[in-house]
Structure formats: C-alpha cells, structure tokens
PDB file of N, CA and C in Angstrom:
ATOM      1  N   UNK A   1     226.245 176.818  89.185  1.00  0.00           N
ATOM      2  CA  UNK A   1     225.087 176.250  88.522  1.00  0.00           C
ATOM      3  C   UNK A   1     223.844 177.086  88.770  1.00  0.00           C
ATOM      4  N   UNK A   2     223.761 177.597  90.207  1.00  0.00           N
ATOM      5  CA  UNK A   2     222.388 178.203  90.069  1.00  0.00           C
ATOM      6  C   UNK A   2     222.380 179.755  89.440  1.00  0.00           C
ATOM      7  N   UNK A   3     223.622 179.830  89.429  1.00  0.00           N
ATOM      8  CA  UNK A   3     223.377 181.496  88.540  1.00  0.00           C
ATOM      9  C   UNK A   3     223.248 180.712  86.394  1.00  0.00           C
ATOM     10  N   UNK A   4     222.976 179.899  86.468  1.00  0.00           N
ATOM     11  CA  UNK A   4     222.389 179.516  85.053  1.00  0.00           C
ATOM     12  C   UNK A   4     220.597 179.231  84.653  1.00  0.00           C
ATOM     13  N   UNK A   5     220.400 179.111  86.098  1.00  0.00           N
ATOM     14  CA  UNK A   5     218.670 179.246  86.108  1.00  0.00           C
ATOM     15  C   UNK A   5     218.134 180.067  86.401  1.00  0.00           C
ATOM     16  N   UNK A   6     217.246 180.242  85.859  1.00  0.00           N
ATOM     17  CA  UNK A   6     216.293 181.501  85.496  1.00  0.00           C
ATOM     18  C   UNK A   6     214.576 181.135  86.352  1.00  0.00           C
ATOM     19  N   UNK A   7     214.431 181.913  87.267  1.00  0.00           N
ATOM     20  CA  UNK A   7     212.612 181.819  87.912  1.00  0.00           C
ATOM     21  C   UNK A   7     211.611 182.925  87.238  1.00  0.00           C
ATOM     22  N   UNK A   8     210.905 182.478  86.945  1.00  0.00           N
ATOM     23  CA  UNK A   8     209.758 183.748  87.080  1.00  0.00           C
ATOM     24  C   UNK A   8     209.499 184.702  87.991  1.00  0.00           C
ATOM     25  N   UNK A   9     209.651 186.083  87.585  1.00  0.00           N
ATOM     26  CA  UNK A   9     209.786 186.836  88.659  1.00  0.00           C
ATOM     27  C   UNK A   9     208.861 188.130  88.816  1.00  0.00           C
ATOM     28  N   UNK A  10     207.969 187.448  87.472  1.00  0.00           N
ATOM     29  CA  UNK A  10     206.600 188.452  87.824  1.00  0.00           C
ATOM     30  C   UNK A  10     205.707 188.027  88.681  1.00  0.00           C
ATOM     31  N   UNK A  11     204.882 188.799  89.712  1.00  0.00           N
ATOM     32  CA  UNK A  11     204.381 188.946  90.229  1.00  0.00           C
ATOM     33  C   UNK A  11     202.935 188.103  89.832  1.00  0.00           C
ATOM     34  N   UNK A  12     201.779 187.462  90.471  1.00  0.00           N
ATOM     35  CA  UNK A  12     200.502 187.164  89.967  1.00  0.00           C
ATOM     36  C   UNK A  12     199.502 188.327  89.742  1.00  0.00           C
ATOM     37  N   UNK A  13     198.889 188.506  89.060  1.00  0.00           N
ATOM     38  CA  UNK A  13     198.533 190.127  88.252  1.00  0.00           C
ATOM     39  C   UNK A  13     197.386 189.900  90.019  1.00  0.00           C
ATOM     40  N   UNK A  14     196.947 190.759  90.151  1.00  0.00           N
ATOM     41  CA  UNK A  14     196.055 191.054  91.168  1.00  0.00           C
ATOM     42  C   UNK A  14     194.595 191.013  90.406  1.00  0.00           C
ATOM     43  N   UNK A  15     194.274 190.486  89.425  1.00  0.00           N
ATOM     44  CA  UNK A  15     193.008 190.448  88.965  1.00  0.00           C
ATOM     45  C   UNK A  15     193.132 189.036  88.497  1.00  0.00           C
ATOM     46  N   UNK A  16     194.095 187.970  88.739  1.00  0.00           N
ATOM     47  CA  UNK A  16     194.074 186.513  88.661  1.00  0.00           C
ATOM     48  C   UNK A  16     193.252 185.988  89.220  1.00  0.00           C
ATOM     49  N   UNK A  17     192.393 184.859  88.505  1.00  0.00           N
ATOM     50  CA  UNK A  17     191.729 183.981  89.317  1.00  0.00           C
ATOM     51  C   UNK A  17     191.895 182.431  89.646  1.00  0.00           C
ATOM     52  N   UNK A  18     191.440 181.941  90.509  1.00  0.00           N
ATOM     53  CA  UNK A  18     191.924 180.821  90.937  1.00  0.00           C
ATOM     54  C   UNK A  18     190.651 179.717  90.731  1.00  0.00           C
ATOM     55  N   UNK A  19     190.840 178.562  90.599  1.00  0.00           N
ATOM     56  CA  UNK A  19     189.856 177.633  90.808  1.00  0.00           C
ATOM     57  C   UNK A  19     189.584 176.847  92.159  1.00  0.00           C
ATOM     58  N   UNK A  20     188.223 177.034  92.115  1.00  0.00           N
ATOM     59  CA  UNK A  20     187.647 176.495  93.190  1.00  0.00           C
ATOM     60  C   UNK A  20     186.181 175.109  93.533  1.00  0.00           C
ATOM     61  N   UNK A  21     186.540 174.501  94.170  1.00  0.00           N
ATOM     62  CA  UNK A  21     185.673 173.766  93.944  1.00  0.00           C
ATOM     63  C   UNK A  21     184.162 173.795  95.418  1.00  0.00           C
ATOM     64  N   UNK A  22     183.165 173.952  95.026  1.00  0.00           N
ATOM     65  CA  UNK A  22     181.996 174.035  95.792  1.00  0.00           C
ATOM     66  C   UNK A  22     181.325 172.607  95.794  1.00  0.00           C
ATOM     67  N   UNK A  23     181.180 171.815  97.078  1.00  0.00           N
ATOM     68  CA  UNK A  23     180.348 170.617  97.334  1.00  0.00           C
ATOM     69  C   UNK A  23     179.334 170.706  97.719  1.00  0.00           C
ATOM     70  N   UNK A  24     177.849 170.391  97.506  1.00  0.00           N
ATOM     71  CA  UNK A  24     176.461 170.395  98.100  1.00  0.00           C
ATOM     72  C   UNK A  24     176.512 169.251  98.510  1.00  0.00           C
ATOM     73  N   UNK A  25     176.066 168.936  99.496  1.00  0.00           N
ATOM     74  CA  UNK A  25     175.310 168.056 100.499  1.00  0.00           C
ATOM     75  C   UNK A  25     174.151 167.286 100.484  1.00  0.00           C
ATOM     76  N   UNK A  26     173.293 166.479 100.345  1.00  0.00           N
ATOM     77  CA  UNK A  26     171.959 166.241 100.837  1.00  0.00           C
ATOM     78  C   UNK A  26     171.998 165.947 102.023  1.00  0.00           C
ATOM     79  N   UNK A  27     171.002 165.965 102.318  1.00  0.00           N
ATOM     80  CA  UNK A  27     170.318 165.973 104.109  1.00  0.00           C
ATOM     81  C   UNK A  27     171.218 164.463 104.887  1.00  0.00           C
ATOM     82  N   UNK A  28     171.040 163.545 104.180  1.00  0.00           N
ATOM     83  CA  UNK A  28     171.921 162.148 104.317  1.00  0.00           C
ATOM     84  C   UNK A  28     172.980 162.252 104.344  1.00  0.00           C
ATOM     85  N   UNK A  29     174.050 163.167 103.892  1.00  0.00           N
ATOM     86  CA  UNK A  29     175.391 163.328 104.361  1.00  0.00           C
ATOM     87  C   UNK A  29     176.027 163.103 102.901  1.00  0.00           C
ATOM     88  N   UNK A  30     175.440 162.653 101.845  1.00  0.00           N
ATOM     89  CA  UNK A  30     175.579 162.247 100.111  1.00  0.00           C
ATOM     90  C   UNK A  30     175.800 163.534  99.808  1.00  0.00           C
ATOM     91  N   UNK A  31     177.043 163.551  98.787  1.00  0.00           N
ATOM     92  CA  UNK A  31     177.088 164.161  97.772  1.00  0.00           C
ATOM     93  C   UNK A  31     176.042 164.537  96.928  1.00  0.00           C
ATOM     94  N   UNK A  32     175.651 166.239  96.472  1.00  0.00           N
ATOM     95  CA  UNK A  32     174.607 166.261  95.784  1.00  0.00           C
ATOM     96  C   UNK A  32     174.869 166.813  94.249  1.00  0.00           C
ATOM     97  N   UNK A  33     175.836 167.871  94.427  1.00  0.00           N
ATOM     98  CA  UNK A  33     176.628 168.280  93.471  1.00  0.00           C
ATOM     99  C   UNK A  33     177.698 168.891  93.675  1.00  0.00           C
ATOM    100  N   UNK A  34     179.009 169.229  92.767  1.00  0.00           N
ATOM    101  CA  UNK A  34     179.435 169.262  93.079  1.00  0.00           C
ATOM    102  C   UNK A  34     179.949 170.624  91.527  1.00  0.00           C
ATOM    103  N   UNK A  35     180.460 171.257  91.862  1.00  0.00           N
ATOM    104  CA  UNK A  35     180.755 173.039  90.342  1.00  0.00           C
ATOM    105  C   UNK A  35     182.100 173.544  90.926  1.00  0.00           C
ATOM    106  N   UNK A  36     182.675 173.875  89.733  1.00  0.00           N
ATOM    107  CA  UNK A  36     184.148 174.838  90.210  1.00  0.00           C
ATOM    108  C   UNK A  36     183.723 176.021  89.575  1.00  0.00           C
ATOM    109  N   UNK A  37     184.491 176.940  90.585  1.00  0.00           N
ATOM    110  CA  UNK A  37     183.725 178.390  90.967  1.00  0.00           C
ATOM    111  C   UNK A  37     185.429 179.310  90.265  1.00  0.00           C
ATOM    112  N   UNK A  38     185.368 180.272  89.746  1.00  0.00           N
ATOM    113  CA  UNK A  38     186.639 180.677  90.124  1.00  0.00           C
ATOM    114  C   UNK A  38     186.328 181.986  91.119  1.00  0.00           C
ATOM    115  N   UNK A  39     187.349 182.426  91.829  1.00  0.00           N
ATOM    116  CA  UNK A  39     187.811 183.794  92.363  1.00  0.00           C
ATOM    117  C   UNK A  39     188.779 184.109  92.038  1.00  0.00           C
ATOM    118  N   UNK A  40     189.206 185.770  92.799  1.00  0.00           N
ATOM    119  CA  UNK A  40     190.162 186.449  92.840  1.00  0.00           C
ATOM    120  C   UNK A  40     190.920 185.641  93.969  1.00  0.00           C
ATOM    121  N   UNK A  41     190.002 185.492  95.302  1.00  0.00           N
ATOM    122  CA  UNK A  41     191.109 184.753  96.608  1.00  0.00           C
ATOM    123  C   UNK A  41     189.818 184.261  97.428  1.00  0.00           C
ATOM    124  N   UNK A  42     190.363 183.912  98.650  1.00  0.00           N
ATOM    125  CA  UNK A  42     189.353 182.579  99.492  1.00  0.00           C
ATOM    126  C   UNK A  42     188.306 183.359 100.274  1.00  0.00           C
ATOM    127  N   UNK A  43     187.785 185.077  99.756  1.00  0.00           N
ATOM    128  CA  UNK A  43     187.461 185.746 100.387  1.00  0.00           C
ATOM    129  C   UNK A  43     185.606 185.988  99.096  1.00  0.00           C
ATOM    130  N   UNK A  44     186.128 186.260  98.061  1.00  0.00           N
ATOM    131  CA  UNK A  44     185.750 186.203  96.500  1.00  0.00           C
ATOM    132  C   UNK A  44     184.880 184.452  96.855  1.00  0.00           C
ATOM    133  N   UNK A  45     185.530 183.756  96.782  1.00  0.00           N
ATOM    134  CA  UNK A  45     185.173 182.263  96.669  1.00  0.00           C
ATOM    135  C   UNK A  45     184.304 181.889  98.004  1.00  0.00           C
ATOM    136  N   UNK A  46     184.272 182.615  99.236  1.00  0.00           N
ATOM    137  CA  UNK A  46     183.551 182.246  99.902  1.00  0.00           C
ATOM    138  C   UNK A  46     181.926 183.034  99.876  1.00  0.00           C
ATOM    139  N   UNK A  47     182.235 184.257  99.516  1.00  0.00           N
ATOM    140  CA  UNK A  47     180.751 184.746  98.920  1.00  0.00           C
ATOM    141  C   UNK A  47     179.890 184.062  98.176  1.00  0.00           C
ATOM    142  N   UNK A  48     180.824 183.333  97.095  1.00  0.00           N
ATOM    143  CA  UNK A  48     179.761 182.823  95.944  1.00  0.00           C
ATOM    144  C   UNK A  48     179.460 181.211  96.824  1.00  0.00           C
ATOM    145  N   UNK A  49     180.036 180.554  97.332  1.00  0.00           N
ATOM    146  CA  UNK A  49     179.815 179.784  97.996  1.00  0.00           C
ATOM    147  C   UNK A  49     178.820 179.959  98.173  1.00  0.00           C
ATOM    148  N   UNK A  50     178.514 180.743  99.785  1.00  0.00           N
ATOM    149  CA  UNK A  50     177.322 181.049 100.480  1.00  0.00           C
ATOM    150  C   UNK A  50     176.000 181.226  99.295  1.00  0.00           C
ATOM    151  N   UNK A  51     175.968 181.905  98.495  1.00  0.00           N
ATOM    152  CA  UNK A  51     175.244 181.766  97.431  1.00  0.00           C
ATOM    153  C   UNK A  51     174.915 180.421  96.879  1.00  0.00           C
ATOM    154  N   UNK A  52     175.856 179.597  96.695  1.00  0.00           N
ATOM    155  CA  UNK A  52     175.283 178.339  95.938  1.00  0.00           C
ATOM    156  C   UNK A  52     174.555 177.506  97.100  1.00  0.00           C
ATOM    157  N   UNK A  53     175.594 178.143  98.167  1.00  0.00           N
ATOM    158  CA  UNK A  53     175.010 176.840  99.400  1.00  0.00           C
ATOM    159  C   UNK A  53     173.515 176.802  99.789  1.00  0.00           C
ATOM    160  N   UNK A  54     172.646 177.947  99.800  1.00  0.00           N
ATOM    161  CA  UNK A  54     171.145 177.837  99.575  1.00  0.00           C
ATOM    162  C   UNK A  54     170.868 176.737 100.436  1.00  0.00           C
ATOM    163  N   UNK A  55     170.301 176.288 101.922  1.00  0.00           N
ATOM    164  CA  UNK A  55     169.895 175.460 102.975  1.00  0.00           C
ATOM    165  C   UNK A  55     170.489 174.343 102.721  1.00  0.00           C
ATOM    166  N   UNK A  56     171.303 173.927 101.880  1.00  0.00           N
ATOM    167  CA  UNK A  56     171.963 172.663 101.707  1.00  0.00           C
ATOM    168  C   UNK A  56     173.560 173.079 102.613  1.00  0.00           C
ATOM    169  N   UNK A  57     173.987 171.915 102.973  1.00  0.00           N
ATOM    170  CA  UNK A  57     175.453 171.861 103.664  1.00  0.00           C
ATOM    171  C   UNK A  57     176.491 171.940 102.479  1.00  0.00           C
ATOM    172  N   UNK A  58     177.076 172.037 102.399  1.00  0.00           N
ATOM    173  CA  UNK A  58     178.293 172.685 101.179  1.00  0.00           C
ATOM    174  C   UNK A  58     179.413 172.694 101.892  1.00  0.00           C
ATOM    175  N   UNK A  59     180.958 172.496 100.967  1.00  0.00           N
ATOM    176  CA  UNK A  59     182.191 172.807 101.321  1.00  0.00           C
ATOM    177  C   UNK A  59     183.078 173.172 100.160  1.00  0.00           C
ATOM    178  N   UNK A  60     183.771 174.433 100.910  1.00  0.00           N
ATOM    179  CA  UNK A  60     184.664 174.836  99.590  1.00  0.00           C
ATOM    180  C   UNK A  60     186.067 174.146  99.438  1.00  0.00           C
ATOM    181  N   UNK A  61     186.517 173.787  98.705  1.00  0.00           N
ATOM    182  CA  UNK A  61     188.003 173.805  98.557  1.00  0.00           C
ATOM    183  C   UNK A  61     188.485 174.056  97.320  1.00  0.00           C
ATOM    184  N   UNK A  62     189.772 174.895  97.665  1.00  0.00           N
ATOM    185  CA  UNK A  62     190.619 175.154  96.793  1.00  0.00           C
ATOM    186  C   UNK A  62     191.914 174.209  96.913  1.00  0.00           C
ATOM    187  N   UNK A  63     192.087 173.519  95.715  1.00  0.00           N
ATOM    188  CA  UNK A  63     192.759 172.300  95.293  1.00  0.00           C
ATOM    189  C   UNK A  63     192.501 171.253  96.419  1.00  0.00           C
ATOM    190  N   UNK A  64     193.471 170.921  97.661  1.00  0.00           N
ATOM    191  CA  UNK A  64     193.398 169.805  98.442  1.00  0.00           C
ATOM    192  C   UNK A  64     192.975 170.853  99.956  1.00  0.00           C
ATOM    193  N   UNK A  65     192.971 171.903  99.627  1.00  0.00           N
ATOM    194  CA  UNK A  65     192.443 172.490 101.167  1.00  0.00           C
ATOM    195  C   UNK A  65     191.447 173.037 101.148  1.00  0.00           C
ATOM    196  N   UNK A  66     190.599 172.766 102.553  1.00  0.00           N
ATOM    197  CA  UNK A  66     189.167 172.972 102.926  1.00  0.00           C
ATOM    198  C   UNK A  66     189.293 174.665 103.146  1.00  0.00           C
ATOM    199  N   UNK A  67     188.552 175.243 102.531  1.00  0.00           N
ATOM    200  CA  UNK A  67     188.645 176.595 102.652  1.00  0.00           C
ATOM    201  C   UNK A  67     187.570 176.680 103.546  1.00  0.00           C
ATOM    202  N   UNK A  68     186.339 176.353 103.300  1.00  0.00           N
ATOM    203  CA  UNK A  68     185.092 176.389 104.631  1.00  0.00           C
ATOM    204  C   UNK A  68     183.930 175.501 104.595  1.00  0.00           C
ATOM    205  N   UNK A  69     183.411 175.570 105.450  1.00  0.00           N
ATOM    206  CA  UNK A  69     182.125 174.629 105.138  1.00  0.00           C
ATOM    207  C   UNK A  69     180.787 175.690 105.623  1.00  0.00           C
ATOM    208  N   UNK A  70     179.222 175.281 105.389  1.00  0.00           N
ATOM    209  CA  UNK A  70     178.603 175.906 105.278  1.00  0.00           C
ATOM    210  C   UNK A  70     176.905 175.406 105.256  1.00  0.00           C
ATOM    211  N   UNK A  71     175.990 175.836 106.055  1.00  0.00           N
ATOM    212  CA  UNK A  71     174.728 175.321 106.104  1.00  0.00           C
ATOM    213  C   UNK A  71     174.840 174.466 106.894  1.00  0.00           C
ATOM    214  N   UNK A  72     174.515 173.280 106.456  1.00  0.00           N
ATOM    215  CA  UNK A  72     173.583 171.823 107.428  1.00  0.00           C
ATOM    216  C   UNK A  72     174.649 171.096 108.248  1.00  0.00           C
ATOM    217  N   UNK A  73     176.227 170.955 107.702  1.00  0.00           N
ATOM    218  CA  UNK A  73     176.908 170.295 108.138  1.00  0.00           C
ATOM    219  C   UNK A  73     177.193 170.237 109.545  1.00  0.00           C
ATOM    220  N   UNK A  74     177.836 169.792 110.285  1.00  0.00           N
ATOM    221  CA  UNK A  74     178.198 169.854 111.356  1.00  0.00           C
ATOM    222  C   UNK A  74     179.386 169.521 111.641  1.00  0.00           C
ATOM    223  N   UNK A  75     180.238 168.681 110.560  1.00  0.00           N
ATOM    224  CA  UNK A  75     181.405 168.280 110.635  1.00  0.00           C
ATOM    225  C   UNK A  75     181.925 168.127 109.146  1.00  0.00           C
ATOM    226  N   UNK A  76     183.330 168.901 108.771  1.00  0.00           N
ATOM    227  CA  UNK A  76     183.526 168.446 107.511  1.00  0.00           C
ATOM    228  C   UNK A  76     183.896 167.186 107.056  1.00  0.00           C
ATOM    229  N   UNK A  77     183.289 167.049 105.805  1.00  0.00           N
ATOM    230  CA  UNK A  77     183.963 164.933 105.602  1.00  0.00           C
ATOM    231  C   UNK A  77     185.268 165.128 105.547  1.00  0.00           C
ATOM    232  N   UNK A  78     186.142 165.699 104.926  1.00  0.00           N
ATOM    233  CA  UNK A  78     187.635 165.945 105.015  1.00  0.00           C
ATOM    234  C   UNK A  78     188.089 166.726 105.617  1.00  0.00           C
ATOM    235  N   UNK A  79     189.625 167.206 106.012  1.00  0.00           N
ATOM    236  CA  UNK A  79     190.085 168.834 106.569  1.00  0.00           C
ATOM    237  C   UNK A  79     191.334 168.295 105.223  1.00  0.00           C
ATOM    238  N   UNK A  80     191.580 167.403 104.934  1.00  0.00           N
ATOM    239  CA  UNK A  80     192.280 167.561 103.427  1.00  0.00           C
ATOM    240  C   UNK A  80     192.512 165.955 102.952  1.00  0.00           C
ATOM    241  N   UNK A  81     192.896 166.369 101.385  1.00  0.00           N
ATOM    242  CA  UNK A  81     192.622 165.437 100.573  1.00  0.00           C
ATOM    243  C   UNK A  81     194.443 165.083  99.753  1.00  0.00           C
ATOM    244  N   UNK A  82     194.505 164.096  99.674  1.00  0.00           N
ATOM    245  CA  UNK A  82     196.365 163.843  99.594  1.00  0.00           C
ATOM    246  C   UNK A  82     195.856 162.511  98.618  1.00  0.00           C
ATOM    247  N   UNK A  83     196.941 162.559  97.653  1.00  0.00           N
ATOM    248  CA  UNK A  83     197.165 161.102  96.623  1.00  0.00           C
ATOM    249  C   UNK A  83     197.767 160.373  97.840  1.00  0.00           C
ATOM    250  N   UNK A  84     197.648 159.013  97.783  1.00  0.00           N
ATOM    251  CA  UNK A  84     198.260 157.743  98.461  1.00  0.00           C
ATOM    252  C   UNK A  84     199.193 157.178  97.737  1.00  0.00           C
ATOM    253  N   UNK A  85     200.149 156.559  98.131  1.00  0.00           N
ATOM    254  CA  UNK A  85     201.402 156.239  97.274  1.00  0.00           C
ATOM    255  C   UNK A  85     201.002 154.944  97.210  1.00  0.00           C
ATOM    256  N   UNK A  86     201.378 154.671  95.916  1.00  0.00           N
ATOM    257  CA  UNK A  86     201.501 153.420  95.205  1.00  0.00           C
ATOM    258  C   UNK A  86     201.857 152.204  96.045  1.00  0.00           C
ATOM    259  N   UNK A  87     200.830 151.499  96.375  1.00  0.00           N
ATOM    260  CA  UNK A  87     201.494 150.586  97.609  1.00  0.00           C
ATOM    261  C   UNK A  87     201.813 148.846  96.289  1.00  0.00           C
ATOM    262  N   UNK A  88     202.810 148.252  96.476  1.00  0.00           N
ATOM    263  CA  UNK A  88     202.711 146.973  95.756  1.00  0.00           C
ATOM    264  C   UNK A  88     201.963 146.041  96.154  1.00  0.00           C
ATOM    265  N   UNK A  89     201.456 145.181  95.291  1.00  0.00           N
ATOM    266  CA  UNK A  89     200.707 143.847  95.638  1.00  0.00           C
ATOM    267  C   UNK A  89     200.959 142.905  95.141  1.00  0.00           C
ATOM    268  N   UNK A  90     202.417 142.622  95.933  1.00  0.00           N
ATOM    269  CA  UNK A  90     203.493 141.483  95.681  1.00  0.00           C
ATOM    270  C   UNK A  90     203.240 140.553  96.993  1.00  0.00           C
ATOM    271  N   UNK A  91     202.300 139.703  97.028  1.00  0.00           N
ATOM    272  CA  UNK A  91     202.392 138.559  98.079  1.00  0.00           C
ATOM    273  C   UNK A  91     201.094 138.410  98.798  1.00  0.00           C
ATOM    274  N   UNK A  92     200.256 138.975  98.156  1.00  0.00           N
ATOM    275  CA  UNK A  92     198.518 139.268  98.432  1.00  0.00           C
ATOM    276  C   UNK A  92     198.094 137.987  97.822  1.00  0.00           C
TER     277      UNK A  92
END
C-alpha cells in the first residue's frame, strides 16, 4: 500500500514566506493591536517585529508558537496557544 502514495518531494523554495503574527501591548497589559507580518524565517520576522514594537511590549508568533517577546513586557501572556477539545454538556 505505501508504495501507491505519492509525498511531495520538493523542497520549500528558499525565498518562501511564512506568516506571522505581531501583538502590541498597552501599558495595562491590554491588547493594543494586533498585524500579520510575513518573513523568510523567525530571524526576518524578528527584525520587523522590533520595528513595529516602538516602546510598546509586543509578541511574535508564528501560528501557535511564541517566537519572542519585546519592550515593556516582563512576562509573556502565553508560551503557546492549543484548540480545547470539545467538552459535552450533558448533565450541566
């Protein structure tokens, strides 16, 4: 059976970019805004970061992982972000 499936076996071009998401902060610990950035890799994405982050606290992540945090913070609100499974509410 597995010699009937077929993988992709090209390579990701080295000029691919990825999406990223950048969080601003206010001073209160609130969400201020929040922009997806793309890069090449978490190196690309942390430059422009630092750029948006401008004296506000900021955090990057790419999809569910904290790539870095930045400015005011002192602690990130997440180190990662996961769907919760469907719990039932049979007897509530």
């Amino acid at each position: 059976m597995a010699d009937l499936l077929q993988y992709p076996t090209q390579p990701r071009s080295r000029h691919a970019r990825r999406a990223y998401q950048v969080r601003k902060f206010a001073a209160d610990g609130g969400m201020k805004t929040s922009r997806t950035i793309t890069a090449r890799n978490d190196a690309d994405a942390t430059r422009q970061a630092l750029d948006l982050a401008d004296q506000h606290g900021a955090e990057l992540w790419s999809a569910s992982r904290l790539v870095g945090q930045f400015g005011l913070l002192d602690d990130p609100t997440a180190i990662s972000i996961k769907m919760l499974a469907d719990r039932s509410t049979i007897g509530c």
